[in-house]
N, C-alpha and C. Protein backbone atom coordinates (compact mmCIF):
# COMPACT_ATOMS: atom_id res chain seq x y z
N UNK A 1 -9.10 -23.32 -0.88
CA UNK A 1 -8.32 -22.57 -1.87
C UNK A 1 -8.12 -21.11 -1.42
N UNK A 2 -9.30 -20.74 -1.17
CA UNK A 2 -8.75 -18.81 -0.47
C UNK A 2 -7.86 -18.96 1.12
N UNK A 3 -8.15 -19.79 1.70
CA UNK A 3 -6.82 -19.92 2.68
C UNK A 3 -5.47 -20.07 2.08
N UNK A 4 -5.17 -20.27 0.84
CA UNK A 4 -4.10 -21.08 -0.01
C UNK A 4 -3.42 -19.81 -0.90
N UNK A 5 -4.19 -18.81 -0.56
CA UNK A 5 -4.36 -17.37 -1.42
C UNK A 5 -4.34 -16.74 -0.86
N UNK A 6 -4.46 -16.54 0.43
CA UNK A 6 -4.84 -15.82 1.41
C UNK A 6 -3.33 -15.78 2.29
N UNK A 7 -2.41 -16.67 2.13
CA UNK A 7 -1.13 -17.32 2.95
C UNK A 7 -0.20 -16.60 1.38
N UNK A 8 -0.25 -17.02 0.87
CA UNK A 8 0.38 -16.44 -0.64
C UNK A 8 0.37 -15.06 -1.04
N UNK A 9 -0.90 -14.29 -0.90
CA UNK A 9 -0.70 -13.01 -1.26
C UNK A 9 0.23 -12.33 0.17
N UNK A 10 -0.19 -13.12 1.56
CA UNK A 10 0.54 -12.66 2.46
C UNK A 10 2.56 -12.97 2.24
N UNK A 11 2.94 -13.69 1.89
CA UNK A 11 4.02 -14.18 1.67
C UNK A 11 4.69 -12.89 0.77
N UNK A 12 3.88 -12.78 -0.66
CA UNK A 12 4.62 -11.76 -1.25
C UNK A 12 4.62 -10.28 -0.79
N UNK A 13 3.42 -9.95 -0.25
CA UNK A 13 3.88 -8.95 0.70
C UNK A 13 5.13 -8.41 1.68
N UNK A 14 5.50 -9.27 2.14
CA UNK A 14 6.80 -9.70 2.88
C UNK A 14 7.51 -9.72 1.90
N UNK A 15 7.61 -10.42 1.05
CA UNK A 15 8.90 -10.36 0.13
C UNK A 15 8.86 -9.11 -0.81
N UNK A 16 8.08 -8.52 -0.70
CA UNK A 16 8.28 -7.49 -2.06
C UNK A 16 8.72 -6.33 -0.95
N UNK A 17 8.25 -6.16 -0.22
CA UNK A 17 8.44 -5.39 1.23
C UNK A 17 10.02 -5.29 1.64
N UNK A 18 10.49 -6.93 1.77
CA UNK A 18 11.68 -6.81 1.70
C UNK A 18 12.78 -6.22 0.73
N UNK A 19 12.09 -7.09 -0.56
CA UNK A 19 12.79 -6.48 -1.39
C UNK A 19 12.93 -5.33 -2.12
N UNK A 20 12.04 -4.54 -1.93
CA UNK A 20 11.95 -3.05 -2.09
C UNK A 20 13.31 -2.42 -0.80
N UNK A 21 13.27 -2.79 0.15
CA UNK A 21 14.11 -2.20 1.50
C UNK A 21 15.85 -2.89 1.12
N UNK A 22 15.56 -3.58 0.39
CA UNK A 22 17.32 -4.29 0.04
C UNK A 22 18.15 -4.33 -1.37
N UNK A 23 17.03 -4.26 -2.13
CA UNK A 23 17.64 -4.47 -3.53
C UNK A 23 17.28 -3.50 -4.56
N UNK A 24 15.83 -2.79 -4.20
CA UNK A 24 15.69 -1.64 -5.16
C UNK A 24 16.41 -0.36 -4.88
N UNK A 25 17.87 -0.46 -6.03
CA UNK A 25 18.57 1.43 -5.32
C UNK A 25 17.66 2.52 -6.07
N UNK A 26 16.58 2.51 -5.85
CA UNK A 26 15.92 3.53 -6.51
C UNK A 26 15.25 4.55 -5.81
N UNK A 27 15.75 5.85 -5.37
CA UNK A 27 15.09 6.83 -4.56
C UNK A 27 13.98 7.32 -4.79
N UNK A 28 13.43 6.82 -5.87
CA UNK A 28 11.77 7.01 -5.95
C UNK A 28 11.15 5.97 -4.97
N UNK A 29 11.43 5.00 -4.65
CA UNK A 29 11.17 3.98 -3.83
C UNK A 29 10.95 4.27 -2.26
N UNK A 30 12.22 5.00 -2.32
CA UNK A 30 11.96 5.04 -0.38
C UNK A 30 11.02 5.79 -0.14
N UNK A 31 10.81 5.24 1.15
CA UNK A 31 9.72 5.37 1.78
C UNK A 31 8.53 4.64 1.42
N UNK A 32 8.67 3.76 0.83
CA UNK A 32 7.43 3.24 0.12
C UNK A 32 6.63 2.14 0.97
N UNK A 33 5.84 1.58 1.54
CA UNK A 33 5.33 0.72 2.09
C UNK A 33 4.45 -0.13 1.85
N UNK A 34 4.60 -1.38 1.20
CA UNK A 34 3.69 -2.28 1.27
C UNK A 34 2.55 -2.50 1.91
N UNK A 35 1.11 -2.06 1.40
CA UNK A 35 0.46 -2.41 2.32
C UNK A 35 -0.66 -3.86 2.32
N UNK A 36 -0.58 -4.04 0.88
CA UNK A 36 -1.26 -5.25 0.58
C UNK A 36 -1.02 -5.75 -0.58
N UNK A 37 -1.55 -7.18 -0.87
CA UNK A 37 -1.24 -7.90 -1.82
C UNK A 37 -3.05 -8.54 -2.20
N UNK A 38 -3.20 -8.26 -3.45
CA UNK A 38 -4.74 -9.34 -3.94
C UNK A 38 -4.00 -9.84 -5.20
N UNK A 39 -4.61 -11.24 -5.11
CA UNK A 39 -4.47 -12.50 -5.94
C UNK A 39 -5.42 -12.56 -6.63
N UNK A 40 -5.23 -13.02 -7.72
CA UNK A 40 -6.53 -13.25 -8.70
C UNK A 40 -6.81 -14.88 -8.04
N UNK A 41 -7.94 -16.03 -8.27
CA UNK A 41 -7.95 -16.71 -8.16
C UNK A 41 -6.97 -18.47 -8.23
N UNK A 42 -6.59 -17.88 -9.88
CA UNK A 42 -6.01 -18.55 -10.62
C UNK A 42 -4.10 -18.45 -9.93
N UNK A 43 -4.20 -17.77 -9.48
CA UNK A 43 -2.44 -17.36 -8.70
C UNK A 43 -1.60 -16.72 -9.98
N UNK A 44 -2.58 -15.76 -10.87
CA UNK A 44 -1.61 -15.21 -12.07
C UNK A 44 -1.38 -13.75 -12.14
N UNK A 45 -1.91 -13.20 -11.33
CA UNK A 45 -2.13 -11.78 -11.68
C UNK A 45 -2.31 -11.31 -9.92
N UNK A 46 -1.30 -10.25 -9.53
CA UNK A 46 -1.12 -9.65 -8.32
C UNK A 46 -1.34 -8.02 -8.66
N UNK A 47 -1.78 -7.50 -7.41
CA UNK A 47 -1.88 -6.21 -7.08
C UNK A 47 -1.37 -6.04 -6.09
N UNK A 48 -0.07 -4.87 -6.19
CA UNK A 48 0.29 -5.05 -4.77
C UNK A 48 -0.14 -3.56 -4.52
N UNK A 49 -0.50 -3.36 -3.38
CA UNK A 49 -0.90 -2.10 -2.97
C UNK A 49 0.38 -0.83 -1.68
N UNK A 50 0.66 0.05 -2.09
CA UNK A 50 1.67 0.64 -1.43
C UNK A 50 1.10 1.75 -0.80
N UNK A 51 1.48 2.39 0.10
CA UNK A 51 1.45 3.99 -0.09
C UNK A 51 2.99 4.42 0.56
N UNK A 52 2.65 5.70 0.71
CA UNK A 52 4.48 6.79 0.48
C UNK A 52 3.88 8.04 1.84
N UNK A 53 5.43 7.89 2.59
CA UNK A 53 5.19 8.89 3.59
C UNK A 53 4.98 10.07 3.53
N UNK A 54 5.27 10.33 2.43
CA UNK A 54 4.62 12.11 1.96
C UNK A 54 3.28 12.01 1.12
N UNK A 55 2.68 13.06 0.89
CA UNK A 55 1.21 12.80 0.53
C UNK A 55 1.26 14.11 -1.11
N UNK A 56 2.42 14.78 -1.23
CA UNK A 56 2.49 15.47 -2.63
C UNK A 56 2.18 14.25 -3.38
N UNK A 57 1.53 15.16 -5.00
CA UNK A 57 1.49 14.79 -5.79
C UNK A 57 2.55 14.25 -6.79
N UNK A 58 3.74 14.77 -7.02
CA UNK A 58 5.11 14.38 -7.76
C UNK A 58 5.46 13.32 -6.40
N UNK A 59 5.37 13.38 -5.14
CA UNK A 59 6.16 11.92 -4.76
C UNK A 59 5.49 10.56 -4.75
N UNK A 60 4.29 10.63 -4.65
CA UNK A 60 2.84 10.10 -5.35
C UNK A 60 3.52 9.40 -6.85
N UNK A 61 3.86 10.26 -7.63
CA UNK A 61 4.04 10.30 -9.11
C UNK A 61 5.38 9.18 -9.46
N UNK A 62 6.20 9.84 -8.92
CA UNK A 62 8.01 9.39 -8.51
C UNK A 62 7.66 7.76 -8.04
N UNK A 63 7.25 7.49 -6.87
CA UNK A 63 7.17 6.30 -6.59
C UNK A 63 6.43 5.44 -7.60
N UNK A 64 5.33 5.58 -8.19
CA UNK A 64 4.55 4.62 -9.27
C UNK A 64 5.45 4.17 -10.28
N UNK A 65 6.21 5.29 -10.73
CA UNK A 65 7.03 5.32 -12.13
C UNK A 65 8.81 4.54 -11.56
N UNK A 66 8.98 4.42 -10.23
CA UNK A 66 10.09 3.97 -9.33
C UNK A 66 9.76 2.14 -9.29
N UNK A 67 7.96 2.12 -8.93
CA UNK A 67 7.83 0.42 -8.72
C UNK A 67 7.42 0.27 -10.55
N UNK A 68 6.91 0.85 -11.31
CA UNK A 68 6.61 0.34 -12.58
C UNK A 68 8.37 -0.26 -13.19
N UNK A 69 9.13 0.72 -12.80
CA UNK A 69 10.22 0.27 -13.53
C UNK A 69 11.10 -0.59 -12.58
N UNK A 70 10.59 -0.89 -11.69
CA UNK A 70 11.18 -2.21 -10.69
C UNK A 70 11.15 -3.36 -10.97
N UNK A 71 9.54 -3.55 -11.53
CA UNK A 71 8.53 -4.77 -11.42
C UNK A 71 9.38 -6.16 -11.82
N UNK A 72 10.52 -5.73 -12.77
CA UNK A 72 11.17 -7.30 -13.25
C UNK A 72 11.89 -7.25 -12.64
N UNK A 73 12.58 -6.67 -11.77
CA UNK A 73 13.38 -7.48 -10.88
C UNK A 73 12.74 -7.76 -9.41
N UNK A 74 11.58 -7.17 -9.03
CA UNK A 74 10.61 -7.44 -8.08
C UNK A 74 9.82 -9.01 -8.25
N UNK A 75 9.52 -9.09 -9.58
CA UNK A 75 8.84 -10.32 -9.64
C UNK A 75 9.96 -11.35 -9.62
N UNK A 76 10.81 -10.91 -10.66
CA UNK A 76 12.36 -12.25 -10.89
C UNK A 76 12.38 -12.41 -9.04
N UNK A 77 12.88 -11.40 -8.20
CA UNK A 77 13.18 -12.20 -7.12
C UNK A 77 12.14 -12.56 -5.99
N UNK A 78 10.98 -12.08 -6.23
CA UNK A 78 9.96 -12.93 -5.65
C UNK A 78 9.73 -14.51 -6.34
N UNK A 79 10.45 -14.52 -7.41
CA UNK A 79 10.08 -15.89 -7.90
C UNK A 79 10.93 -16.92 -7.24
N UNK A 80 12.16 -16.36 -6.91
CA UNK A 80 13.25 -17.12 -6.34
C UNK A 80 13.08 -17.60 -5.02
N UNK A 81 12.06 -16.60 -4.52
CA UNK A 81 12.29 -16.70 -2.76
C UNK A 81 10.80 -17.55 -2.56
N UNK A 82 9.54 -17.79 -3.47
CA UNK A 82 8.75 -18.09 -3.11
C UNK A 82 8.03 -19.65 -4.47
N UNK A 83 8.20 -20.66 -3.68
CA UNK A 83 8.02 -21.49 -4.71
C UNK A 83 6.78 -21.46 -5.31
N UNK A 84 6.00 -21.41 -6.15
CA UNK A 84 5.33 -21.44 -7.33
C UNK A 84 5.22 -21.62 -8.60
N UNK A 85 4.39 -22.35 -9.12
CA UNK A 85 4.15 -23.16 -10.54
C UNK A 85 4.54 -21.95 -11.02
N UNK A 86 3.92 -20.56 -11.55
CA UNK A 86 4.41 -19.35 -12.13
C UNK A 86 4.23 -18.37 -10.97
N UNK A 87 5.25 -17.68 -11.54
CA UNK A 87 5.58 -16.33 -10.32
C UNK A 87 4.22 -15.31 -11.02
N UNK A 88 3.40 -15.11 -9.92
CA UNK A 88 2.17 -14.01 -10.91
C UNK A 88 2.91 -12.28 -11.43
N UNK A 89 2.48 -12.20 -12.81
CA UNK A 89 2.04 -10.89 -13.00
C UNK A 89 1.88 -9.99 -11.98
N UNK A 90 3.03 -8.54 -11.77
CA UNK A 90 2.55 -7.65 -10.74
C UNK A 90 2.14 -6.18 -11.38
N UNK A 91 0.83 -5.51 -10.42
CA UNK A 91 0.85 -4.32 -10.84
C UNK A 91 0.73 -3.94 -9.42
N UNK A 92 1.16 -2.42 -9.69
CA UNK A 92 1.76 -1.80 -8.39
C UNK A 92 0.11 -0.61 -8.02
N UNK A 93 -0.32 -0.85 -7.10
CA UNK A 93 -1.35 0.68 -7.26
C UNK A 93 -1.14 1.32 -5.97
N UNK A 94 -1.83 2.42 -5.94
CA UNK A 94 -1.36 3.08 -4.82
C UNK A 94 -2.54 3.07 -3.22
N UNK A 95 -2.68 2.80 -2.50
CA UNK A 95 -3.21 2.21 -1.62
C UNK A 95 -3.86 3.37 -1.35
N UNK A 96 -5.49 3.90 -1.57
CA UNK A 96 -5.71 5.23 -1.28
C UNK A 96 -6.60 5.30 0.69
N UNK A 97 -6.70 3.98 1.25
CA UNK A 97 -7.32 3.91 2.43
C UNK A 97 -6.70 4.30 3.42
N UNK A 98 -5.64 4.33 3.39
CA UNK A 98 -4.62 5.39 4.64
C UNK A 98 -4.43 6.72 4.17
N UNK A 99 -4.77 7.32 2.88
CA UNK A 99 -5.44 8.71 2.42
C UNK A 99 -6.52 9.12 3.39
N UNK A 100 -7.30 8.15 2.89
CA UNK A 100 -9.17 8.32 3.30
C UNK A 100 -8.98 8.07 4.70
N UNK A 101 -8.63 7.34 5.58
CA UNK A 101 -8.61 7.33 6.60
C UNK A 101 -8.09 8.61 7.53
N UNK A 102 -6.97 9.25 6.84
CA UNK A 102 -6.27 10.20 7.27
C UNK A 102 -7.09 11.66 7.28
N UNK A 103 -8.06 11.50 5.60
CA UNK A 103 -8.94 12.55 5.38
C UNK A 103 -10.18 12.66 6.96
N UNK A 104 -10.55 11.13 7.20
CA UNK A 104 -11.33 11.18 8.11
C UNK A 104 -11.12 12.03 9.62
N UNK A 105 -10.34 11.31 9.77
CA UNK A 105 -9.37 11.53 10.93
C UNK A 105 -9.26 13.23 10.93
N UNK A 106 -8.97 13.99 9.54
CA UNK A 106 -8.75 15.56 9.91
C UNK A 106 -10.29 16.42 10.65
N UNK A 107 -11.35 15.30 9.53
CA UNK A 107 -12.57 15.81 9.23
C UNK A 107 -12.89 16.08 10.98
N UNK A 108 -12.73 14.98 11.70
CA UNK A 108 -13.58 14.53 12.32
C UNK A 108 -12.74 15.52 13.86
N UNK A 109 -11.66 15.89 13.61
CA UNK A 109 -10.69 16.62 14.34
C UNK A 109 -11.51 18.11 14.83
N UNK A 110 -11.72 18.53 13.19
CA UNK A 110 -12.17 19.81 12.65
C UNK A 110 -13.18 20.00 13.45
N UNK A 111 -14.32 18.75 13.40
CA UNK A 111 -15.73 18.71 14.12
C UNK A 111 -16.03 19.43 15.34
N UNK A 112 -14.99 18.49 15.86
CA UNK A 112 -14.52 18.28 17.43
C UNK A 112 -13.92 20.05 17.77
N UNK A 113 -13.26 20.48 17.03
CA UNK A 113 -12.82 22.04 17.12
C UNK A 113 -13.68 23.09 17.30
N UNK A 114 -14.97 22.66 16.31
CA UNK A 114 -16.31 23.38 16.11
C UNK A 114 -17.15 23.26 16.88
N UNK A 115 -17.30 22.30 17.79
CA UNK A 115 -18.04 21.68 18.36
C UNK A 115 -17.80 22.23 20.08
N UNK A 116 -15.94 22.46 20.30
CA UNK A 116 -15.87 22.90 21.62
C UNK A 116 -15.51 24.13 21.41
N UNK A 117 -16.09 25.13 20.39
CA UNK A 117 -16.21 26.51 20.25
C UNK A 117 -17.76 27.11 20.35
N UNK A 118 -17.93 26.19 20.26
CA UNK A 118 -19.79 26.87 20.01
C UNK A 118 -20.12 26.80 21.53
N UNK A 119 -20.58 27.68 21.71
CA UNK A 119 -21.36 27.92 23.17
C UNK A 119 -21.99 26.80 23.44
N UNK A 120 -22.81 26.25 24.92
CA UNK A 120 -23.09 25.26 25.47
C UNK A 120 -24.45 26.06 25.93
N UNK A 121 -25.32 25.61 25.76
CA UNK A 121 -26.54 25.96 26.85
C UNK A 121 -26.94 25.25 27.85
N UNK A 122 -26.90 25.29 28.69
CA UNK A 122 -27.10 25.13 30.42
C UNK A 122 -28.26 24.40 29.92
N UNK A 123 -29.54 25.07 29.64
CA UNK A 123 -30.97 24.35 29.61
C UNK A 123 -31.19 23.10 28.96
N UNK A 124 -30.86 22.58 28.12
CA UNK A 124 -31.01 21.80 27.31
C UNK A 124 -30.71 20.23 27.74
N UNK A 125 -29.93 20.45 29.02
CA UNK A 125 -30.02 19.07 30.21
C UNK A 125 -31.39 18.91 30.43
């Protein structure tokens, strides 16, 4: 069954992906990127997870309120393109691990900056 869920949440990914890039004219949208999909067990209830090439807070804001007011024609045509007993329930959240990853990535930059500023002592070989 989680291989069966696992092929499915991947499927709508792709399709919501697509269909965000073809059918939503909504400029809160662009740029938006699919980055994942979780299934509840039951195949009723989706999370799709996005994030947005800018990292402000209002485009952050713009896009949520861009896929909240998408969602019925996001789900209507994921229902069309993907056969299933019911098309699941979607909520849209915002994918914060390419944040955190990005936060890492500065942190660890910074380190590295501090690290080849500080004097070296010879002795300590």
């Amino acid at each position: 069954m989680k291989h069966r869920i696992g092929r499915v949440e991947t499927q709508i990914q792709r399709e919501v992906d697509d269909i965000l890039l073809k059918l939503v004219n909504d400029h809160r949208v662009n740029g938006v990127t699919i980055t994942g999909v979780e299934l509840t067990g039951d195949l009723q209830q989706a999370t799709v997870y996005y994030s947005t090439l800018q990292d402000d807070e209002k485009t952050k804001a713009q896009a949520q309120e861009g896929l909240d007011k998408a969602t019925g024609l996001i789900r209507r045509e994921v229902g069309k393109r993907i056969r299933l007993f019911k098309v699941p329930t979607m909520t849209f959240a915002r994918d914060e691990s390419v944040e955190y990853g990005a936060k890492i990535d500065r942190l660890i930059a910074e380190a590295r900056k501090i690290d080849d500023m500080t004097p070296k002592n010879d002795s300590e070989d």
